[in-house]
PDB file of N, CA and C in Angstrom:
ATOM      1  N   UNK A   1      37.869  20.397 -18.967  1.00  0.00           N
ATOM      2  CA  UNK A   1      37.041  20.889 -20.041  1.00  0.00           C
ATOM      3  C   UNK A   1      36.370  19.745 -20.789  1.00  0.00           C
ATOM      4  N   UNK A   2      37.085  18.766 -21.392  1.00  0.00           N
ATOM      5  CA  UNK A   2      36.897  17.576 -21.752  1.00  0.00           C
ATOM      6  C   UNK A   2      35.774  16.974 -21.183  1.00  0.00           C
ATOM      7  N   UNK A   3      35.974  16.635 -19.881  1.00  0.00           N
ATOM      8  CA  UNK A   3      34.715  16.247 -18.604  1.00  0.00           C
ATOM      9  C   UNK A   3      33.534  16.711 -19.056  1.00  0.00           C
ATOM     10  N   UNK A   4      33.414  18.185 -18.714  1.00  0.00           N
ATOM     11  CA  UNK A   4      32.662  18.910 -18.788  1.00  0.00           C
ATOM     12  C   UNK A   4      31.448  18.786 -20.340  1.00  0.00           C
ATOM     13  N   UNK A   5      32.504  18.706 -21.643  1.00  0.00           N
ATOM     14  CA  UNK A   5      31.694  18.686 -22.727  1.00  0.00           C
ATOM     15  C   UNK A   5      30.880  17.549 -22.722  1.00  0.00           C
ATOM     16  N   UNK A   6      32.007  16.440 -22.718  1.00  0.00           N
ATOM     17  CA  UNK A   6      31.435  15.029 -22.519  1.00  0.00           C
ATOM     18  C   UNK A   6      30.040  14.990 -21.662  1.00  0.00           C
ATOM     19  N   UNK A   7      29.669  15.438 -20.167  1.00  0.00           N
ATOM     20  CA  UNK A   7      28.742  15.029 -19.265  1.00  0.00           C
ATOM     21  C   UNK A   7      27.422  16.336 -19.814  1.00  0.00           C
ATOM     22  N   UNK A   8      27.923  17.275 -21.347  1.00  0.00           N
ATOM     23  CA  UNK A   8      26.725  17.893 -21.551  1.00  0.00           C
ATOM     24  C   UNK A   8      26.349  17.542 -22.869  1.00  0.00           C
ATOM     25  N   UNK A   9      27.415  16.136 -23.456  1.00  0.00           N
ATOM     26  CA  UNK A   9      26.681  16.021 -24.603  1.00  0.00           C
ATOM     27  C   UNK A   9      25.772  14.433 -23.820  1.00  0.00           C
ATOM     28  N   UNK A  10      26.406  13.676 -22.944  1.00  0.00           N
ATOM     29  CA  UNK A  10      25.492  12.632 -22.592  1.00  0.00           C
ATOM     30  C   UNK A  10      24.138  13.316 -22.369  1.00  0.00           C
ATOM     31  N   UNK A  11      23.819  14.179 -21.674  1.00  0.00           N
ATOM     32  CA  UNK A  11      22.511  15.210 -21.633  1.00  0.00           C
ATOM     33  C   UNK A  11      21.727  15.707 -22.370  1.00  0.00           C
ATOM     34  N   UNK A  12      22.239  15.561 -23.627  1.00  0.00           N
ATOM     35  CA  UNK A  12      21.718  16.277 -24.682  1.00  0.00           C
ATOM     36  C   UNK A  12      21.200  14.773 -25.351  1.00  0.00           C
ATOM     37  N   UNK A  13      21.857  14.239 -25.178  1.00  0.00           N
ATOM     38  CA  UNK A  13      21.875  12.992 -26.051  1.00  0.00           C
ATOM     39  C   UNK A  13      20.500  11.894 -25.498  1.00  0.00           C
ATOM     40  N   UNK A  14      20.367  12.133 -24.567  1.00  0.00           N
ATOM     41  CA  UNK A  14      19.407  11.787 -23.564  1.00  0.00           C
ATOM     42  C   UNK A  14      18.431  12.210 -23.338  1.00  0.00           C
ATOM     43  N   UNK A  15      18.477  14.317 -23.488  1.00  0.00           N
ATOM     44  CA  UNK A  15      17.306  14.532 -23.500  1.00  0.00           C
ATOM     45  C   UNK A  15      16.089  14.508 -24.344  1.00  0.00           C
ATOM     46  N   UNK A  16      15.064  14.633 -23.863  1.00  0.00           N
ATOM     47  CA  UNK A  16      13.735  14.557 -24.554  1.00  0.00           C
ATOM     48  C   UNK A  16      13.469  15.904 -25.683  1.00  0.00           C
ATOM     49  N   UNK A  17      13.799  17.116 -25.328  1.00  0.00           N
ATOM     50  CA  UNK A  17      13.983  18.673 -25.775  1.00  0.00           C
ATOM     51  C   UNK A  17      14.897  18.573 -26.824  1.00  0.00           C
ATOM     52  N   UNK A  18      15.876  18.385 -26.997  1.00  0.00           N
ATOM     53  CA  UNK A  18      17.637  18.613 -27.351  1.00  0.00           C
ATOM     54  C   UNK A  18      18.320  17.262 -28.333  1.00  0.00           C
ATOM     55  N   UNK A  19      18.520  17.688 -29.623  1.00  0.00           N
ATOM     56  CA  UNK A  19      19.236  16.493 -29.937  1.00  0.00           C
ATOM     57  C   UNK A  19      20.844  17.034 -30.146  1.00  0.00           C
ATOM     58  N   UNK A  20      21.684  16.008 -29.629  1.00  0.00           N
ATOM     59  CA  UNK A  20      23.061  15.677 -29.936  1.00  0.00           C
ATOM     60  C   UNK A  20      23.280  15.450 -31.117  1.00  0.00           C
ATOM     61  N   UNK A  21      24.802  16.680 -31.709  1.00  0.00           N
ATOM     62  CA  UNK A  21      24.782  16.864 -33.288  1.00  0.00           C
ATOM     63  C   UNK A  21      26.359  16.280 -33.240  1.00  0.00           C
ATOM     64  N   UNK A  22      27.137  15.848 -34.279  1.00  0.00           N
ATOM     65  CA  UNK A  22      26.647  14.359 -34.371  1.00  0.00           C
ATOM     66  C   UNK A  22      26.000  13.085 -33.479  1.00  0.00           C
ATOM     67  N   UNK A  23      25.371  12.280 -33.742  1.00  0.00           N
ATOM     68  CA  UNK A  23      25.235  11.627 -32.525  1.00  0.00           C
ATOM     69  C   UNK A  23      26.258  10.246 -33.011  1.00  0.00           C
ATOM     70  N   UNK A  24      27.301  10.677 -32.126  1.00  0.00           N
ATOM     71  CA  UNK A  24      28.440   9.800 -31.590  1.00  0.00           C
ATOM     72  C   UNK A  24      28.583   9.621 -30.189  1.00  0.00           C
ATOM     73  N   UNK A  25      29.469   8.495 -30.384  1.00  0.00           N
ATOM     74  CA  UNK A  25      30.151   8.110 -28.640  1.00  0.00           C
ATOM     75  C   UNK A  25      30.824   9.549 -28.068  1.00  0.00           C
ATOM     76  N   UNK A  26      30.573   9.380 -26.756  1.00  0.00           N
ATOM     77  CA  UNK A  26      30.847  10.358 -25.908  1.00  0.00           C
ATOM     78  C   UNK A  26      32.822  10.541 -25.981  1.00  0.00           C
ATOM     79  N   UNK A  27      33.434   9.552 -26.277  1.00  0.00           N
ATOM     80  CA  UNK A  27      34.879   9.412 -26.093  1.00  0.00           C
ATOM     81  C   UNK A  27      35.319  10.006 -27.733  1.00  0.00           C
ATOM     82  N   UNK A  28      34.101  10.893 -28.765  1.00  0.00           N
ATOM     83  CA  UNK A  28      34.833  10.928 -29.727  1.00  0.00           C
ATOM     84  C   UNK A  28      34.214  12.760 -29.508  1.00  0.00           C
ATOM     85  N   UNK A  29      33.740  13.269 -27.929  1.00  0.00           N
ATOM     86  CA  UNK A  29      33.566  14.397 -28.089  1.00  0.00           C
ATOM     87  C   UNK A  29      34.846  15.068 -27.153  1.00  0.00           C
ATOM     88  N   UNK A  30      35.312  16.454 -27.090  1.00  0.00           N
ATOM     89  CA  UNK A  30      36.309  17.584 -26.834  1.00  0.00           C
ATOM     90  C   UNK A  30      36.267  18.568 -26.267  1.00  0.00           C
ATOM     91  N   UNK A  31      36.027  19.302 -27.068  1.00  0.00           N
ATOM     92  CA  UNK A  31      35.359  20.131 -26.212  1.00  0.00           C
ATOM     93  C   UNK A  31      34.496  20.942 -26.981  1.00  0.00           C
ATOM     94  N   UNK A  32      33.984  21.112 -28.432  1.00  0.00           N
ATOM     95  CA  UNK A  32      32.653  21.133 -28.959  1.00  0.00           C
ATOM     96  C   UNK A  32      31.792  20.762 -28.878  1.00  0.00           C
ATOM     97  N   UNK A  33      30.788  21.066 -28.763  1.00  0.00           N
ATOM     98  CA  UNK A  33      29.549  20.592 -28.755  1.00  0.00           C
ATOM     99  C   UNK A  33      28.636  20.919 -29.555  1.00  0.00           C
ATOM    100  N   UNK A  34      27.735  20.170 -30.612  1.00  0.00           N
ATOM    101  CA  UNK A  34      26.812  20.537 -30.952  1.00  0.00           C
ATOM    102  C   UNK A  34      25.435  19.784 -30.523  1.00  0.00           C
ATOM    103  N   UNK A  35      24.586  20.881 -31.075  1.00  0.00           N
ATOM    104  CA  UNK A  35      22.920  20.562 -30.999  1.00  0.00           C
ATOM    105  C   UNK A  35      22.170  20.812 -31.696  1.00  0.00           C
ATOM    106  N   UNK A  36      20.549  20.662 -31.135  1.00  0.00           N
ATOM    107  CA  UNK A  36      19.411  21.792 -31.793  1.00  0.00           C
ATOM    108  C   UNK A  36      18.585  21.435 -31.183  1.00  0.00           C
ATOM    109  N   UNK A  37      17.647  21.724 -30.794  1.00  0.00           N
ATOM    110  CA  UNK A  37      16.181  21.244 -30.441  1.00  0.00           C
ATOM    111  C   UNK A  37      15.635  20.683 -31.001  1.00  0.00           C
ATOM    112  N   UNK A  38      15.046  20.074 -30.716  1.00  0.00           N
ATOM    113  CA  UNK A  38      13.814  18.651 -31.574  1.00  0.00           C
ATOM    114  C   UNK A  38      12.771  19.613 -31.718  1.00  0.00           C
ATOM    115  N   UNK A  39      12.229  20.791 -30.784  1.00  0.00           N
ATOM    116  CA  UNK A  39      11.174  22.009 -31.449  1.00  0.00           C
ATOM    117  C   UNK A  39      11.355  22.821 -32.587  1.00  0.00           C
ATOM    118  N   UNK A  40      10.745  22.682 -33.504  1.00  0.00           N
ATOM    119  CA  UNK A  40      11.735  23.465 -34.740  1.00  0.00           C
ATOM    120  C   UNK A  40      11.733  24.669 -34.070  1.00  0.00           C
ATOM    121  N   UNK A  41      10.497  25.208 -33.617  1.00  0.00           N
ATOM    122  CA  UNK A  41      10.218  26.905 -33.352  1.00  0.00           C
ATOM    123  C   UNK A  41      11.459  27.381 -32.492  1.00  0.00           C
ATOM    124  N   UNK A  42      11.210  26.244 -31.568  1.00  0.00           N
ATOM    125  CA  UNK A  42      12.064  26.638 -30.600  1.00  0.00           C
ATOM    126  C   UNK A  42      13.820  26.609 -31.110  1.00  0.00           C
ATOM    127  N   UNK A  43      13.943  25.938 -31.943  1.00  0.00           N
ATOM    128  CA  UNK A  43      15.264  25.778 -32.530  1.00  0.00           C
ATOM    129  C   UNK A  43      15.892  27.065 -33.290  1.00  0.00           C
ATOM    130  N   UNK A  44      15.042  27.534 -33.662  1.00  0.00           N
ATOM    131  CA  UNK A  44      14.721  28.844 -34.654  1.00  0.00           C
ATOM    132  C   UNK A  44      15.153  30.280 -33.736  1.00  0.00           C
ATOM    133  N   UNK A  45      15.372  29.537 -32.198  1.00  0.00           N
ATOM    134  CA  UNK A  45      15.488  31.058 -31.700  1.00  0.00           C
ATOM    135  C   UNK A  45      16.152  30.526 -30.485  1.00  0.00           C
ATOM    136  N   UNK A  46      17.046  29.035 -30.261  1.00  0.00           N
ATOM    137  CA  UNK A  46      17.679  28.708 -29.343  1.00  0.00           C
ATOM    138  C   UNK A  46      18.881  29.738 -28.740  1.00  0.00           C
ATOM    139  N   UNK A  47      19.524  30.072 -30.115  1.00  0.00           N
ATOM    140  CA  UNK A  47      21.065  30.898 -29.570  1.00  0.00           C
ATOM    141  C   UNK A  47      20.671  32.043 -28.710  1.00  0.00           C
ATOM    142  N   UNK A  48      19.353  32.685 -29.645  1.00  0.00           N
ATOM    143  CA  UNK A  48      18.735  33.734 -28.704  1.00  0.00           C
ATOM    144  C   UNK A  48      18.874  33.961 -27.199  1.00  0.00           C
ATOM    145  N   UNK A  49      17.783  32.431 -27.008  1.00  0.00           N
ATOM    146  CA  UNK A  49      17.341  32.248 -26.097  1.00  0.00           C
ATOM    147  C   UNK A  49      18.580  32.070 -24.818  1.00  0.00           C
ATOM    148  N   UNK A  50      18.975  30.872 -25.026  1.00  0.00           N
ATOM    149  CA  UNK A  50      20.544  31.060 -24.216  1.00  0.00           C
ATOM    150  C   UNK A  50      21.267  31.834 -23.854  1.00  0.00           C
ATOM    151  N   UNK A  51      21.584  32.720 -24.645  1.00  0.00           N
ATOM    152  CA  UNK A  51      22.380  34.343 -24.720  1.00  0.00           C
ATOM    153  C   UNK A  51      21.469  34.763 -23.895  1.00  0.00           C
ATOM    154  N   UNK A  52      20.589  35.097 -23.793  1.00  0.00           N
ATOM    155  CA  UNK A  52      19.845  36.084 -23.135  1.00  0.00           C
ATOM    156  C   UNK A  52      20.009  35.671 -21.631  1.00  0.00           C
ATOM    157  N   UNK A  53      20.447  34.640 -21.658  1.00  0.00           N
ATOM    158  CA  UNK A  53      20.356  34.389 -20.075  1.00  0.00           C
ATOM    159  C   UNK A  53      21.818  34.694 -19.351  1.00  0.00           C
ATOM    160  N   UNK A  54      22.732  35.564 -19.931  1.00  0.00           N
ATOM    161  CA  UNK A  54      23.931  36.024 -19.864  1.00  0.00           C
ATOM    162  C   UNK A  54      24.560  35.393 -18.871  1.00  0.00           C
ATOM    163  N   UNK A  55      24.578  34.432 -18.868  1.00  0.00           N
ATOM    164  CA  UNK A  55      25.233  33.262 -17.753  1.00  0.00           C
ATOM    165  C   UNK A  55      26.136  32.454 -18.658  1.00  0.00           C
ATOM    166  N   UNK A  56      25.505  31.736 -20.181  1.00  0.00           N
ATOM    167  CA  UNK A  56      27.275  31.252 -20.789  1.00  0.00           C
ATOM    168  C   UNK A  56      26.333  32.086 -22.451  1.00  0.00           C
ATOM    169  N   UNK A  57      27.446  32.198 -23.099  1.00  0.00           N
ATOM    170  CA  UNK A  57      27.553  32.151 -24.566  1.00  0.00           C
ATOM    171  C   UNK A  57      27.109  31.002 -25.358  1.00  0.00           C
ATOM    172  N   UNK A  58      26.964  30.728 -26.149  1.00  0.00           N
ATOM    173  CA  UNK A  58      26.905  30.187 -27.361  1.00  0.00           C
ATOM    174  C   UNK A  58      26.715  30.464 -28.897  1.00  0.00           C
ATOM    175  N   UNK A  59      27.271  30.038 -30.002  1.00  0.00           N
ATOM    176  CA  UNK A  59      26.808  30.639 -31.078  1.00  0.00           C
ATOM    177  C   UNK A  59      26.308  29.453 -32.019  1.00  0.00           C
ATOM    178  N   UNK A  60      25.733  29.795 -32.851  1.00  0.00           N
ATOM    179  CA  UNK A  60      25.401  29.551 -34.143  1.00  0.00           C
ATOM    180  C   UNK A  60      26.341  28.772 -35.107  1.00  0.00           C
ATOM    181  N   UNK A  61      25.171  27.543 -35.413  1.00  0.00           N
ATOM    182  CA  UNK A  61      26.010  27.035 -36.836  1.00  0.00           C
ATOM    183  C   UNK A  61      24.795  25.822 -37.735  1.00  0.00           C
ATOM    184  N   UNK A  62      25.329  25.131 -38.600  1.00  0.00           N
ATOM    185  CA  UNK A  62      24.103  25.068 -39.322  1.00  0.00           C
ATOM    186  C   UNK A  62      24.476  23.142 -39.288  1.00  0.00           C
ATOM    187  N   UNK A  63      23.906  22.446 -39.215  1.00  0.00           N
ATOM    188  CA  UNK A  63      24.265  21.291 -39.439  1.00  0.00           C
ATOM    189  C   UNK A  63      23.012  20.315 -40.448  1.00  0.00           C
ATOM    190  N   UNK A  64      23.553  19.904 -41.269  1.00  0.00           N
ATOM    191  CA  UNK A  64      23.256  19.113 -42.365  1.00  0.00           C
ATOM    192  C   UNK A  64      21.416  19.786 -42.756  1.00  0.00           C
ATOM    193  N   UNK A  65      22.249  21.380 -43.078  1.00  0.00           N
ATOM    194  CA  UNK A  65      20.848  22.130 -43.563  1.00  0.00           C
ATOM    195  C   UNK A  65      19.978  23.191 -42.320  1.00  0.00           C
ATOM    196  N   UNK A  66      20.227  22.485 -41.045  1.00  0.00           N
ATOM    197  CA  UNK A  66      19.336  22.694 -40.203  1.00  0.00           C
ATOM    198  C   UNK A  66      19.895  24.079 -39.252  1.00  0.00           C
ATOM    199  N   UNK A  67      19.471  24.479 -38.471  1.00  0.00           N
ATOM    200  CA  UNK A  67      20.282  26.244 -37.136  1.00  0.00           C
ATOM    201  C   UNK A  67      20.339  24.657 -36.452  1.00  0.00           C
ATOM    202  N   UNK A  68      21.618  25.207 -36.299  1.00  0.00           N
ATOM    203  CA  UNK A  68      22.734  24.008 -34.563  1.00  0.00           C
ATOM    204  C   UNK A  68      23.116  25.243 -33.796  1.00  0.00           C
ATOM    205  N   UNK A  69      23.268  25.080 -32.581  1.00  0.00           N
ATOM    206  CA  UNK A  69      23.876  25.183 -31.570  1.00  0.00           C
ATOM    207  C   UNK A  69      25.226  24.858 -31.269  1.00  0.00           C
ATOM    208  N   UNK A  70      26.435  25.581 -31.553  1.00  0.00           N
ATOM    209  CA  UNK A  70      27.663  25.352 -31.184  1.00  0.00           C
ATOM    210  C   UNK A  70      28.199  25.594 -29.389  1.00  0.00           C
ATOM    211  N   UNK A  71      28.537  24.930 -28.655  1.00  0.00           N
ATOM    212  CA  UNK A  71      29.242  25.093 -27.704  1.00  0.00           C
ATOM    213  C   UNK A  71      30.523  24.449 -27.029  1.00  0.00           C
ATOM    214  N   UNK A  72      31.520  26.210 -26.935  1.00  0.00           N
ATOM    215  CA  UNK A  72      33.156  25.589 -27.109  1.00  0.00           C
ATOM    216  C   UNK A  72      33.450  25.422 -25.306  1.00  0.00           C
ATOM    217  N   UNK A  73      33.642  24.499 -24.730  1.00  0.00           N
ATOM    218  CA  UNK A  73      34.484  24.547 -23.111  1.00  0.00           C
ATOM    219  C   UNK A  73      35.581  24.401 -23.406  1.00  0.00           C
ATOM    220  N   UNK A  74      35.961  25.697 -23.105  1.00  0.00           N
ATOM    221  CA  UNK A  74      37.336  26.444 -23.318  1.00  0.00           C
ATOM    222  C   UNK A  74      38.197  27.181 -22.404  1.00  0.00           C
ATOM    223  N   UNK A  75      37.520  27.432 -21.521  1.00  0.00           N
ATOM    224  CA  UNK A  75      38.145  28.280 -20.204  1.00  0.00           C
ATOM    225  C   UNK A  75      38.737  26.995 -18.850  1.00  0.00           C
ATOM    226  N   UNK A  76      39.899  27.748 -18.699  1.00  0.00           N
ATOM    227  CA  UNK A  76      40.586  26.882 -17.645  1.00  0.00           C
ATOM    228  C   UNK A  76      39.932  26.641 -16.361  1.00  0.00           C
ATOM    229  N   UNK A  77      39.100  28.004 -15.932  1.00  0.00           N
ATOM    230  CA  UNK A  77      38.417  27.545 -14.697  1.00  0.00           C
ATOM    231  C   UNK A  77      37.188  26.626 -14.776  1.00  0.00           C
ATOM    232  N   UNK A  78      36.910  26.357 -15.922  1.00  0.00           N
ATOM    233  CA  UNK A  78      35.811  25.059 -15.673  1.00  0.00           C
ATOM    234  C   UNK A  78      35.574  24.483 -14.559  1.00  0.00           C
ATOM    235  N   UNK A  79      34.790  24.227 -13.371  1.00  0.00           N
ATOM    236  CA  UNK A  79      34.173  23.590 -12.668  1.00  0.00           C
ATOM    237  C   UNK A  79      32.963  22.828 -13.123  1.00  0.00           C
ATOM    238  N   UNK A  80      33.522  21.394 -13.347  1.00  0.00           N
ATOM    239  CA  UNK A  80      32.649  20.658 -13.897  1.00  0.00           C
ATOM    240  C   UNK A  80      31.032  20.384 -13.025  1.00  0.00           C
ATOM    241  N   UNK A  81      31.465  19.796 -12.049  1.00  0.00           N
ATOM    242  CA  UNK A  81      29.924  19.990 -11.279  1.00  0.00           C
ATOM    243  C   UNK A  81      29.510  21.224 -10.852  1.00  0.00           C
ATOM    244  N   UNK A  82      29.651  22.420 -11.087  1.00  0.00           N
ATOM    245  CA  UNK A  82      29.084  23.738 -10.732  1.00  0.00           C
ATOM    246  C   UNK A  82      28.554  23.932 -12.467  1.00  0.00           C
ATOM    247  N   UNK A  83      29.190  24.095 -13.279  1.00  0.00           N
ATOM    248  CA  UNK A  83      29.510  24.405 -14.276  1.00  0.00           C
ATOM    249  C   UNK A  83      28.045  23.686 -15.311  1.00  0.00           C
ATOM    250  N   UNK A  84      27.987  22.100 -14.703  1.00  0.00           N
ATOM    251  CA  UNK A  84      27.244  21.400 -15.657  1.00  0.00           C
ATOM    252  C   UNK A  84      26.014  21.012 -14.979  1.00  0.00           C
ATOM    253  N   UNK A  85      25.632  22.091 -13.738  1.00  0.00           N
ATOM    254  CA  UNK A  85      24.478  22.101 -13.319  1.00  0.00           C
ATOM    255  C   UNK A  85      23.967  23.706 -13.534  1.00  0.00           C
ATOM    256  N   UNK A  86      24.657  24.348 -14.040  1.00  0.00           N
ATOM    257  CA  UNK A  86      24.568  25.575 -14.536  1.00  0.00           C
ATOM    258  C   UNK A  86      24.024  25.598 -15.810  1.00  0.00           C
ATOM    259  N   UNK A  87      24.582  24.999 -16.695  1.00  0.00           N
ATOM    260  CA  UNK A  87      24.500  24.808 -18.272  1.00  0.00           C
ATOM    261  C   UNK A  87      23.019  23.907 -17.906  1.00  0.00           C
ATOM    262  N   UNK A  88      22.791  22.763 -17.728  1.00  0.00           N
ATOM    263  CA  UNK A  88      21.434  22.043 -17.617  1.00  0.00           C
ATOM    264  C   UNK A  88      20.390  22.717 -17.192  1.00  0.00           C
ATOM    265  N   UNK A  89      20.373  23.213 -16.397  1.00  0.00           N
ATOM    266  CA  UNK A  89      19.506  24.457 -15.948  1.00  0.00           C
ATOM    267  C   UNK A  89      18.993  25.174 -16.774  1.00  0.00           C
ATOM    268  N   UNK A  90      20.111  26.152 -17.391  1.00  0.00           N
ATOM    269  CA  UNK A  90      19.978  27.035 -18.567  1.00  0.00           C
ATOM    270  C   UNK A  90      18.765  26.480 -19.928  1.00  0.00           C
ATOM    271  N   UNK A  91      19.581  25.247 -20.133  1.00  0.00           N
ATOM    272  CA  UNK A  91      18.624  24.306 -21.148  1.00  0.00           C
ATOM    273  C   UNK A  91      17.788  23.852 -20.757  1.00  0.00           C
ATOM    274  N   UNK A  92      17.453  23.356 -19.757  1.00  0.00           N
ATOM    275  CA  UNK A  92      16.278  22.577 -18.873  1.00  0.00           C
ATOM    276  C   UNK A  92      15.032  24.194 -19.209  1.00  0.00           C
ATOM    277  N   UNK A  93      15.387  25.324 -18.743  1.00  0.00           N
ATOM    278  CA  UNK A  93      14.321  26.611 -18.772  1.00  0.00           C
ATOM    279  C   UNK A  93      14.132  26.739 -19.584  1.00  0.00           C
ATOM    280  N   UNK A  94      14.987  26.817 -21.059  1.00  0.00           N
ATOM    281  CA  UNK A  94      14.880  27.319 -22.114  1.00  0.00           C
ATOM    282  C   UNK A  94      13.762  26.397 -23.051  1.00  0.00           C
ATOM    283  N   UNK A  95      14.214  24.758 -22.657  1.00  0.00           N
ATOM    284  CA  UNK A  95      13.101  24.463 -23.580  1.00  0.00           C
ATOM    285  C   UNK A  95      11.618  24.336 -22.819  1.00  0.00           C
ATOM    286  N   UNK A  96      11.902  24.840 -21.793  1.00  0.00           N
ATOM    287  CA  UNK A  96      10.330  24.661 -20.783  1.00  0.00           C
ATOM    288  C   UNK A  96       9.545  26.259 -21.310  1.00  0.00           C
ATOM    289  N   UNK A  97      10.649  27.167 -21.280  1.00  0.00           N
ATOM    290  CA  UNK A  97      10.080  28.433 -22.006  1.00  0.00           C
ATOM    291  C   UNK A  97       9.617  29.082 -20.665  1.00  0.00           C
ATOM    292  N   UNK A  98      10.410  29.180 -19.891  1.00  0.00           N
ATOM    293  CA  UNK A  98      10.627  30.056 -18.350  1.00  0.00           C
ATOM    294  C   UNK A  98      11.630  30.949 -18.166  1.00  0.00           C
ATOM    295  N   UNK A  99      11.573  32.014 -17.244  1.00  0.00           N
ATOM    296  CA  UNK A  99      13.132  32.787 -17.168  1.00  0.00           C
ATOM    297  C   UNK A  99      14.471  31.978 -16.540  1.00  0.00           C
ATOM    298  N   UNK A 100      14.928  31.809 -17.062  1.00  0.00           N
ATOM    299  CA  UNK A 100      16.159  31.212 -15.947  1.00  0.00           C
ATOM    300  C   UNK A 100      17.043  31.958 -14.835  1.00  0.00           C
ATOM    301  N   UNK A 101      17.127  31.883 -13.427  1.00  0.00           N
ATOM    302  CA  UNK A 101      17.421  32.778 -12.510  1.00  0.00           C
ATOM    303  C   UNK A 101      18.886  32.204 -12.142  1.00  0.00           C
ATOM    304  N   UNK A 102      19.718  31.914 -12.171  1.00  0.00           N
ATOM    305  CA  UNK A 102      21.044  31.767 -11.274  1.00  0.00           C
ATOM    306  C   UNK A 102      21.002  31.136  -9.911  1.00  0.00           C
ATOM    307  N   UNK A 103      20.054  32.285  -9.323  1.00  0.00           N
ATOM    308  CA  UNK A 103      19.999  32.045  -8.151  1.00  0.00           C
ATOM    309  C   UNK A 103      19.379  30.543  -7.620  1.00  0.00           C
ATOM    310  N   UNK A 104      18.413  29.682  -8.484  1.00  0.00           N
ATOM    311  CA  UNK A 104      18.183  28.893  -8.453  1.00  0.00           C
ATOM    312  C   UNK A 104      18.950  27.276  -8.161  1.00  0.00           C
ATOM    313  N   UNK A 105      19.750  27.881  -8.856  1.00  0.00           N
ATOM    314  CA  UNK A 105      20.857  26.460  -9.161  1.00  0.00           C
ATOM    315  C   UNK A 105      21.703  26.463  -8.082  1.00  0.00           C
ATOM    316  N   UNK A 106      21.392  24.914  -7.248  1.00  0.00           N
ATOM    317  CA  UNK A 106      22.102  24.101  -6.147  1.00  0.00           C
ATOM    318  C   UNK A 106      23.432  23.965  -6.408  1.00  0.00           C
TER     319      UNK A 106
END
């Protein structure tokens, strides 16, 4: 699970779309995760957006004023490389503003 958060906050942290909430070292993340988009608009309707793609959950939370993105890896079957090409995907569509299909992901 650990793995898993860690290799989606380096991603976030990295990406161009997505900022990493706090932005700390990767060895001080767990298995929370936060975010938001660097698009406000798009930030404004991220949880939405994600949810809708009924592939993972996420909820809502507010960080220093701003809508964050909370996400808990919490489930034992985690498959980190299935798992965190699943989740990138998800985010990769969402801030491109495309449907995201499942079927897609290698």
């Amino acid at each position: 699970m650990v793995q898993l958060s860690r290799r989606l906050a380096a991603f976030l942290r990295d990406s161009d779309d997505y900022e990493l909430l706090p932005n700390a070292d990767l060895d001080e993340v767990f298995i929370i995760v936060l975010f938001r988009a660097k698009n406000p608009e798009l930030n404004g309707r991220l949880v939405e957006e994600i949810n809708q793609t009924r592939q993972m959950y996420v909820s809502g939370t507010a960080w220093k004023g701003d809508k964050a993105v909370r996400v808990a890896v919490s489930n034992w079957k985690v498959d980190v490389e299935r798992d965190f090409k699943v989740v990138t995907a998800i985010l990769t569509a969402v801030a491109e503003g495309r449907p995201f299909d499942i079927a897609t992901v290698e």
